[in-house]
PDB file of N, CA and C in Angstrom:
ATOM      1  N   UNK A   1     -56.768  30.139  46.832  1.00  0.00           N
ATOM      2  CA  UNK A   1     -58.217  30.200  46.877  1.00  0.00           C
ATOM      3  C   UNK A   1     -58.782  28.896  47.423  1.00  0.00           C
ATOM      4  N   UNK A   2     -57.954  27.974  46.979  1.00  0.00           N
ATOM      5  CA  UNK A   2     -58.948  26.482  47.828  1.00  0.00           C
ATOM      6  C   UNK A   2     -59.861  26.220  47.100  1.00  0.00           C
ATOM      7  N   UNK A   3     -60.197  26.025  45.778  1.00  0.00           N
ATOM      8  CA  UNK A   3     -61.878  25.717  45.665  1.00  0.00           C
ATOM      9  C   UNK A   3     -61.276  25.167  44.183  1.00  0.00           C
ATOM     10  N   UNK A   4     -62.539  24.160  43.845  1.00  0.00           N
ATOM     11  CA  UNK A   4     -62.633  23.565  42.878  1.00  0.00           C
ATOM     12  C   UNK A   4     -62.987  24.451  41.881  1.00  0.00           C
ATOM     13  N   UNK A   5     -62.257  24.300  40.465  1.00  0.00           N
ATOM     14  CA  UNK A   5     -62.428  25.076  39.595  1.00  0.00           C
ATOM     15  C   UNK A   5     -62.854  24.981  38.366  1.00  0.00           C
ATOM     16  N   UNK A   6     -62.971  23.469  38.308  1.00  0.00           N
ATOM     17  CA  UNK A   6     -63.527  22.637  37.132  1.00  0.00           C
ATOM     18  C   UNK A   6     -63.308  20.769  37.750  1.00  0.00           C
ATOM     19  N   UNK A   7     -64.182  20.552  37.608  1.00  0.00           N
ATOM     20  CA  UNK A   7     -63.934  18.808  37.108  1.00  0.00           C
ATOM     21  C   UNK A   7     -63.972  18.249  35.666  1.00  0.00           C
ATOM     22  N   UNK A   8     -62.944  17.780  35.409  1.00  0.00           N
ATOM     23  CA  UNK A   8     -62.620  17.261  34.138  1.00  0.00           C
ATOM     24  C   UNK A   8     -62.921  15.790  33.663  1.00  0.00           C
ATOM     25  N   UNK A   9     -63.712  14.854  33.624  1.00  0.00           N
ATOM     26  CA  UNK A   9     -63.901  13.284  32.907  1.00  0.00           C
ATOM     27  C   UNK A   9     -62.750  13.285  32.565  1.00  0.00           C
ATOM     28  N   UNK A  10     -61.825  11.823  33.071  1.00  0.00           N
ATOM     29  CA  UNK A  10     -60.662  10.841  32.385  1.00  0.00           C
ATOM     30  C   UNK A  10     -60.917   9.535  32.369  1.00  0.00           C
ATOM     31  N   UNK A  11     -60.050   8.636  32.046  1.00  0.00           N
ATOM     32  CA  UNK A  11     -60.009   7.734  31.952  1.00  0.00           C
ATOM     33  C   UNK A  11     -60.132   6.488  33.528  1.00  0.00           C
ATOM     34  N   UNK A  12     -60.333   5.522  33.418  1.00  0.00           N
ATOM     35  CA  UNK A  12     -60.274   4.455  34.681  1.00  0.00           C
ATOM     36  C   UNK A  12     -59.020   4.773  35.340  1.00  0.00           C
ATOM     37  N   UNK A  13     -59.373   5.310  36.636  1.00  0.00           N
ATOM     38  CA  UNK A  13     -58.482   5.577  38.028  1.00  0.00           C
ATOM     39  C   UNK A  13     -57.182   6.388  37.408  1.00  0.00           C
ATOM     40  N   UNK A  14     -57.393   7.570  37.234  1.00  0.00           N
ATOM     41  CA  UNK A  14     -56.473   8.160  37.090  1.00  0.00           C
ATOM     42  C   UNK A  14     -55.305   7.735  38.105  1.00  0.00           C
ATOM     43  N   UNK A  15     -53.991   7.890  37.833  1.00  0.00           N
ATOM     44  CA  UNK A  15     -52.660   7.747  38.499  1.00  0.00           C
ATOM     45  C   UNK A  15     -51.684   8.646  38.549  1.00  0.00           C
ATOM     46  N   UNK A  16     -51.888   9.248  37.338  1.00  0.00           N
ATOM     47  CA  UNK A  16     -50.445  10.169  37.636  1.00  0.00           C
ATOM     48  C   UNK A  16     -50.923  11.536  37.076  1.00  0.00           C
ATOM     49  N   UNK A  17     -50.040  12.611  36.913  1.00  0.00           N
ATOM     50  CA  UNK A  17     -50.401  14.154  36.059  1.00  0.00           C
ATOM     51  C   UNK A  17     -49.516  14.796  36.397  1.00  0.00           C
ATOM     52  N   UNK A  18     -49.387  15.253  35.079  1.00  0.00           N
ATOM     53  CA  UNK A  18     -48.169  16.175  34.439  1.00  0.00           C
ATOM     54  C   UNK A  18     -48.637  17.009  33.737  1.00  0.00           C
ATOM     55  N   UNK A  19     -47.659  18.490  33.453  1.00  0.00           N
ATOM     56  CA  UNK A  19     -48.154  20.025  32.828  1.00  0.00           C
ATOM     57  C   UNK A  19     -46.332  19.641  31.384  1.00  0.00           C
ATOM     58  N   UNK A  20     -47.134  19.718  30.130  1.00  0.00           N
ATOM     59  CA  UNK A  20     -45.780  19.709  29.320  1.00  0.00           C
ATOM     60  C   UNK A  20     -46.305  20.394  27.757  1.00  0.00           C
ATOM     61  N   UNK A  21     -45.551  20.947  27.520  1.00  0.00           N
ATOM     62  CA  UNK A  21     -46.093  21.322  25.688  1.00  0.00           C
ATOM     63  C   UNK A  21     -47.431  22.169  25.797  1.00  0.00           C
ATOM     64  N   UNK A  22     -47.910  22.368  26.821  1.00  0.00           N
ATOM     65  CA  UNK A  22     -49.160  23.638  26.820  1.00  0.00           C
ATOM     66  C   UNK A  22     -50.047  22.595  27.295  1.00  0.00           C
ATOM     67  N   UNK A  23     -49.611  20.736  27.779  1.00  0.00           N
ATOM     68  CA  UNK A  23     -51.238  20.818  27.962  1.00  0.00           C
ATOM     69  C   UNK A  23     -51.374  19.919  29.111  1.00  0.00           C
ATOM     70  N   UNK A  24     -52.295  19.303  29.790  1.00  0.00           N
ATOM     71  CA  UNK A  24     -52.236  18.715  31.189  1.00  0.00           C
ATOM     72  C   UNK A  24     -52.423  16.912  30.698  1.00  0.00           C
ATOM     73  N   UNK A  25     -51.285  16.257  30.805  1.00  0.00           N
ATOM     74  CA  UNK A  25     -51.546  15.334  30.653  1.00  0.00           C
ATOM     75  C   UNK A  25     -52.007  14.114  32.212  1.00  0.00           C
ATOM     76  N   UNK A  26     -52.722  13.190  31.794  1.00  0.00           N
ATOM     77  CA  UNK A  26     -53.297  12.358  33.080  1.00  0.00           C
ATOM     78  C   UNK A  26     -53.136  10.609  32.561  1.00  0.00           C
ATOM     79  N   UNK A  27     -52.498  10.450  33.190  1.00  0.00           N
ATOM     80  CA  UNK A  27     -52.004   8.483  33.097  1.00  0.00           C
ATOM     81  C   UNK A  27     -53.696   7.843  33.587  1.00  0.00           C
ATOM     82  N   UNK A  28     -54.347   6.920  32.997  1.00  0.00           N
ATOM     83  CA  UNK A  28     -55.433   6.353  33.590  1.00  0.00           C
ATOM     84  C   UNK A  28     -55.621   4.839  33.845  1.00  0.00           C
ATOM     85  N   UNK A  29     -54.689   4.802  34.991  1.00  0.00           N
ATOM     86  CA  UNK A  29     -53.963   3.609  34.925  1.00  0.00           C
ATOM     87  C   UNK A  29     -54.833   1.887  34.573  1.00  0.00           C
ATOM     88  N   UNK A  30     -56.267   2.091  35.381  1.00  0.00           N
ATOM     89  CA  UNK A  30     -57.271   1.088  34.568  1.00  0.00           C
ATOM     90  C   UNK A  30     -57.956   1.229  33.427  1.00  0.00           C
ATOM     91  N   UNK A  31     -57.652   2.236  33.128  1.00  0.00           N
ATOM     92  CA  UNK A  31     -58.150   2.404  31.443  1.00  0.00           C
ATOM     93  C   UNK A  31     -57.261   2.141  30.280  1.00  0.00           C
ATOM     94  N   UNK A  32     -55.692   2.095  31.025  1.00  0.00           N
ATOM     95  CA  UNK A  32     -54.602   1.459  30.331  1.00  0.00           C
ATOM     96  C   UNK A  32     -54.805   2.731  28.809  1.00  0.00           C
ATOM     97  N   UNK A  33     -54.740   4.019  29.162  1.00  0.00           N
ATOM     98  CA  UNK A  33     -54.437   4.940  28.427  1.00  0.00           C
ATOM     99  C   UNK A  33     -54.165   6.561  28.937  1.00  0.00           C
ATOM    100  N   UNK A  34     -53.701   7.322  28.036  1.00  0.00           N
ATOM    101  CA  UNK A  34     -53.182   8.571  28.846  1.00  0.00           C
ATOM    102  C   UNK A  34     -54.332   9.791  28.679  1.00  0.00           C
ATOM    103  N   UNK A  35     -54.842  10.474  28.993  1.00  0.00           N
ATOM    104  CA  UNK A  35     -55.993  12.093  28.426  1.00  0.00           C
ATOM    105  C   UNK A  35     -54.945  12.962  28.376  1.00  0.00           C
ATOM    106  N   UNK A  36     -55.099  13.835  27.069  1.00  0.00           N
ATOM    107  CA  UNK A  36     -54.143  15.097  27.216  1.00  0.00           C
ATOM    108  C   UNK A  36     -55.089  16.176  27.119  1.00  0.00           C
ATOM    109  N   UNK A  37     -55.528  16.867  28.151  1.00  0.00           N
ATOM    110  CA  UNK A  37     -56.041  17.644  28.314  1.00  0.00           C
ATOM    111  C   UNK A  37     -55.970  19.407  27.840  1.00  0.00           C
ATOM    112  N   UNK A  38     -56.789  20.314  27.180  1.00  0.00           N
ATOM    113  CA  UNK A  38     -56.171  21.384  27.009  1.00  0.00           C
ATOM    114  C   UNK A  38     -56.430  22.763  28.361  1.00  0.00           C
ATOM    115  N   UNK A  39     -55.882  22.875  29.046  1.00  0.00           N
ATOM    116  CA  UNK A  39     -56.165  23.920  30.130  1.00  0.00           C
ATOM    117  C   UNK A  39     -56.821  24.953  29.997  1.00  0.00           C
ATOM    118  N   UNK A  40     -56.696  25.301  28.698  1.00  0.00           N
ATOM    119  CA  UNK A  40     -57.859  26.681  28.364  1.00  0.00           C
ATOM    120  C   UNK A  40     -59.226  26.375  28.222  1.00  0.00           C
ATOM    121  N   UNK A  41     -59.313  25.051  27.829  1.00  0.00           N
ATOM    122  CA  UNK A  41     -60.599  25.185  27.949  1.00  0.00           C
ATOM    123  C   UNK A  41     -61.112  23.933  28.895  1.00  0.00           C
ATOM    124  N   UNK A  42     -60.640  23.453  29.325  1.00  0.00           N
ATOM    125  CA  UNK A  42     -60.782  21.813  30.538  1.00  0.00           C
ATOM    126  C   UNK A  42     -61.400  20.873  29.245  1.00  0.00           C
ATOM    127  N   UNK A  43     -60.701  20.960  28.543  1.00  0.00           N
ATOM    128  CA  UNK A  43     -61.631  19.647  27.703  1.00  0.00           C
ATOM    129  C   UNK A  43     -60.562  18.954  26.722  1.00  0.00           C
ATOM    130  N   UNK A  44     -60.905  17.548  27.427  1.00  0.00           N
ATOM    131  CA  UNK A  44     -60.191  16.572  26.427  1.00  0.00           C
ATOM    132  C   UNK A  44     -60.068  16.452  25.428  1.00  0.00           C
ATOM    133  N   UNK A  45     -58.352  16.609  24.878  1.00  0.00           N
ATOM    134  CA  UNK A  45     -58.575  16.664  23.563  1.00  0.00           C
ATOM    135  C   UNK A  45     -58.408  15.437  23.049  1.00  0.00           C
ATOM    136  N   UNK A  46     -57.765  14.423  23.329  1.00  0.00           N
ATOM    137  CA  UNK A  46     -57.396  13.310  22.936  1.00  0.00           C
ATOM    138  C   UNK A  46     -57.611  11.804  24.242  1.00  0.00           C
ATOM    139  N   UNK A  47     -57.461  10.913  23.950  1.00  0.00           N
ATOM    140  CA  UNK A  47     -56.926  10.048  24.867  1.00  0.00           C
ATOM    141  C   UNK A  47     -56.563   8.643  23.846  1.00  0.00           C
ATOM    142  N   UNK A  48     -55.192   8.688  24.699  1.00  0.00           N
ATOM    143  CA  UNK A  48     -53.792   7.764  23.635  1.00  0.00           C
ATOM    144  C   UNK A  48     -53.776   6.207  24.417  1.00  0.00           C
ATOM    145  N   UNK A  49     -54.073   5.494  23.581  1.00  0.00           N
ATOM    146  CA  UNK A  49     -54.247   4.125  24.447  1.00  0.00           C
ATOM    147  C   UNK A  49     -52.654   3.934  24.363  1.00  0.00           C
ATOM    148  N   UNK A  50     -52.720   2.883  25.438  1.00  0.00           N
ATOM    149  CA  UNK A  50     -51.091   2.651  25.987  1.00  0.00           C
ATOM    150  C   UNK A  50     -51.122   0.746  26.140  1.00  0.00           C
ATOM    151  N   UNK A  51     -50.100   0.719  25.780  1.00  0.00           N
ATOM    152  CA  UNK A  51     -50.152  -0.812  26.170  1.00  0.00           C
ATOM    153  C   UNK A  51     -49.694  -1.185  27.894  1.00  0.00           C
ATOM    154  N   UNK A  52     -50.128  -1.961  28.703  1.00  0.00           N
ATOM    155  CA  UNK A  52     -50.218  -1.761  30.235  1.00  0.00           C
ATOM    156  C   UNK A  52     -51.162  -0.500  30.930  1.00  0.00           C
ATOM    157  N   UNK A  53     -50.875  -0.810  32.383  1.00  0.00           N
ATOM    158  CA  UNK A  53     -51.770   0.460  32.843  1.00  0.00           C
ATOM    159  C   UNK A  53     -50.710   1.602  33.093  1.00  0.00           C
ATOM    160  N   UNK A  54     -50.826   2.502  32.967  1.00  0.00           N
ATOM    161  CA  UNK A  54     -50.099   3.754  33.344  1.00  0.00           C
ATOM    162  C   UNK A  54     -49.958   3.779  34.761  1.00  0.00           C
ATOM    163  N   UNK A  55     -48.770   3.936  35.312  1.00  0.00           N
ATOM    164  CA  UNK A  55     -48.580   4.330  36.432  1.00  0.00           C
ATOM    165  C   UNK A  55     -48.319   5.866  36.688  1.00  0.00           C
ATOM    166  N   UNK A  56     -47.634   6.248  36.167  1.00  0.00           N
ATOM    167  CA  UNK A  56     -47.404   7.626  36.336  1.00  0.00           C
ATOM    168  C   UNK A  56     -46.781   8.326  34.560  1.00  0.00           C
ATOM    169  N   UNK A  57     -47.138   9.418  34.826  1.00  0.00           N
ATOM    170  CA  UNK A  57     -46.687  10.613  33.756  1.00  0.00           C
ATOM    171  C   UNK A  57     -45.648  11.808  34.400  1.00  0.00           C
ATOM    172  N   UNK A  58     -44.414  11.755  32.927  1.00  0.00           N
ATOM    173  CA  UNK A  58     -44.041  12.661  33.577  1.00  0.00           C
ATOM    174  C   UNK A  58     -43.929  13.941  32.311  1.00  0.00           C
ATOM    175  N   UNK A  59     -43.541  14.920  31.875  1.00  0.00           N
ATOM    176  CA  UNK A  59     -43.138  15.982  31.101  1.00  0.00           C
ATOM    177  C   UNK A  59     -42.494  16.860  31.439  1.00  0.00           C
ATOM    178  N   UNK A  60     -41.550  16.750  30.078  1.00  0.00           N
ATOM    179  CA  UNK A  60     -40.426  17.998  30.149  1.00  0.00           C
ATOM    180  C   UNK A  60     -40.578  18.663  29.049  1.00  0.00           C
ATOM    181  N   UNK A  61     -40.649  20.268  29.108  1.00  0.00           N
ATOM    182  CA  UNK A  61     -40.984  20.852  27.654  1.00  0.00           C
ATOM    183  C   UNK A  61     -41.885  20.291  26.939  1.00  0.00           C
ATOM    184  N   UNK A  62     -42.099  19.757  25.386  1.00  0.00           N
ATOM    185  CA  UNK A  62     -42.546  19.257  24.511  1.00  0.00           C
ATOM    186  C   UNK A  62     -43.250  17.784  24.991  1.00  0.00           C
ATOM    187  N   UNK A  63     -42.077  16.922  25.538  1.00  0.00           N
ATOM    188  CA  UNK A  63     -41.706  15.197  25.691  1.00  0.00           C
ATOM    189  C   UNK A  63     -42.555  15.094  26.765  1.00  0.00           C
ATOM    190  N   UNK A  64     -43.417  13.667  26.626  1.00  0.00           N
ATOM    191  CA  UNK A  64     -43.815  13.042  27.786  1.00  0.00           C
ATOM    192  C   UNK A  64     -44.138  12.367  28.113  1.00  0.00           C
ATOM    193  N   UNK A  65     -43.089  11.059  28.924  1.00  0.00           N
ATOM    194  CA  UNK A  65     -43.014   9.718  29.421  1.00  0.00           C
ATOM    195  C   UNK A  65     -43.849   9.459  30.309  1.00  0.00           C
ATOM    196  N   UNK A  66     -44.515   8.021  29.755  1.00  0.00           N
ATOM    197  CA  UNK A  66     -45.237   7.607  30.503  1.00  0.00           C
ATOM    198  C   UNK A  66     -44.648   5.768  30.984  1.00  0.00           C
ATOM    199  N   UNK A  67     -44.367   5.646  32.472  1.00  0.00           N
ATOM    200  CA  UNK A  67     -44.177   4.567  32.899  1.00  0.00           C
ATOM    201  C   UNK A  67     -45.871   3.433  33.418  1.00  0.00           C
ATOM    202  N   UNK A  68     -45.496   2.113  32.525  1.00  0.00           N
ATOM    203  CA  UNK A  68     -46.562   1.105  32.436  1.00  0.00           C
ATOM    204  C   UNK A  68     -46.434   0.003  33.702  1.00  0.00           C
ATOM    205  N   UNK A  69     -47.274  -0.050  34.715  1.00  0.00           N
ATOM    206  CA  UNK A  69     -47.271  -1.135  35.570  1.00  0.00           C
ATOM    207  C   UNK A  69     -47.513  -2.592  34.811  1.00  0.00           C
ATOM    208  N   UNK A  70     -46.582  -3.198  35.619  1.00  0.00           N
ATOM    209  CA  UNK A  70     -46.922  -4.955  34.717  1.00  0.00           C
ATOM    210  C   UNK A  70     -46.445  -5.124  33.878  1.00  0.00           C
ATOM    211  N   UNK A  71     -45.798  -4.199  33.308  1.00  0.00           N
ATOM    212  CA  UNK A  71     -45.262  -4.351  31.607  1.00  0.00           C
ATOM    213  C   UNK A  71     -43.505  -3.933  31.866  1.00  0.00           C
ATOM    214  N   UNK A  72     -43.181  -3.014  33.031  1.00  0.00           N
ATOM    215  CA  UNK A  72     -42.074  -2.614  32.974  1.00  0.00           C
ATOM    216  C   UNK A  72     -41.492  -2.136  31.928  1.00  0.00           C
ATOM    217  N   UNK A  73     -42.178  -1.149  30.961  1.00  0.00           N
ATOM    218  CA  UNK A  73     -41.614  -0.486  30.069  1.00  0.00           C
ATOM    219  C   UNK A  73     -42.307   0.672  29.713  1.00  0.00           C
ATOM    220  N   UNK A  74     -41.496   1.785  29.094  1.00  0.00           N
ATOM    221  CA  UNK A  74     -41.724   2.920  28.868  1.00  0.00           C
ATOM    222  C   UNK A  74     -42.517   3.577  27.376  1.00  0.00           C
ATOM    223  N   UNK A  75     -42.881   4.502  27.628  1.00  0.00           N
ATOM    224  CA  UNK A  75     -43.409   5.038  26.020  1.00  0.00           C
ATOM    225  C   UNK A  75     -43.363   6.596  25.944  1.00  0.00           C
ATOM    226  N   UNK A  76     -42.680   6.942  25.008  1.00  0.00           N
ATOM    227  CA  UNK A  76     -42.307   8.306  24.598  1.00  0.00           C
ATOM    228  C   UNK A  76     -43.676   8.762  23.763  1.00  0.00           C
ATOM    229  N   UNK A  77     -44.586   9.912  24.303  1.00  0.00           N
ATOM    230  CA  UNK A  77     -45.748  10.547  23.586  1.00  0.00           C
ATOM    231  C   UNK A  77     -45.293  11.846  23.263  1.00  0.00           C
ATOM    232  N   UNK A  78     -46.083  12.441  22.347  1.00  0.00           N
ATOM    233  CA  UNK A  78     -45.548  13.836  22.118  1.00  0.00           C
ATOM    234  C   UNK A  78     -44.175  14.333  21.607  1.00  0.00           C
TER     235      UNK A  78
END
């Protein structure tokens, strides 16, 4: 279809996004925290501060790693 279907509010400069555990997660890499979004209804349910900025998100099943610029280290959410 091509067309915008919602815009969702996140955090400073989103960076990365991932689909894991039912819900859309988004790395916000100057906000130095993650949004886990619920798809049924486009609305944030949470947002998980992170120590560093998020570079990217990833998810498998349930689990979902998020890699921190500047900090060179990882954090297991979910």
């Amino acid at each position: 279809v091509n067309a915008v279907i919602a815009t969702i509010p996140v955090g400073k400069r989103p960076s990365g996004i991932a689909v894991g555990g039912g819900f859309v997660w988004v790395a916000n890499g100057k906000g130095k925290s993650v949004s886990r979004i619920d798809p049924k209804t486009n609305a944030v349910m949470v947002t998980i501060e992170v120590d560093g900025e998020p570079a990217t998100v990833t998810a498998r099943g349930s689990d979902v790693w998020i890699s921190c610029q500047l900090r060179g280290k990882e954090e297991i959410l979910g």
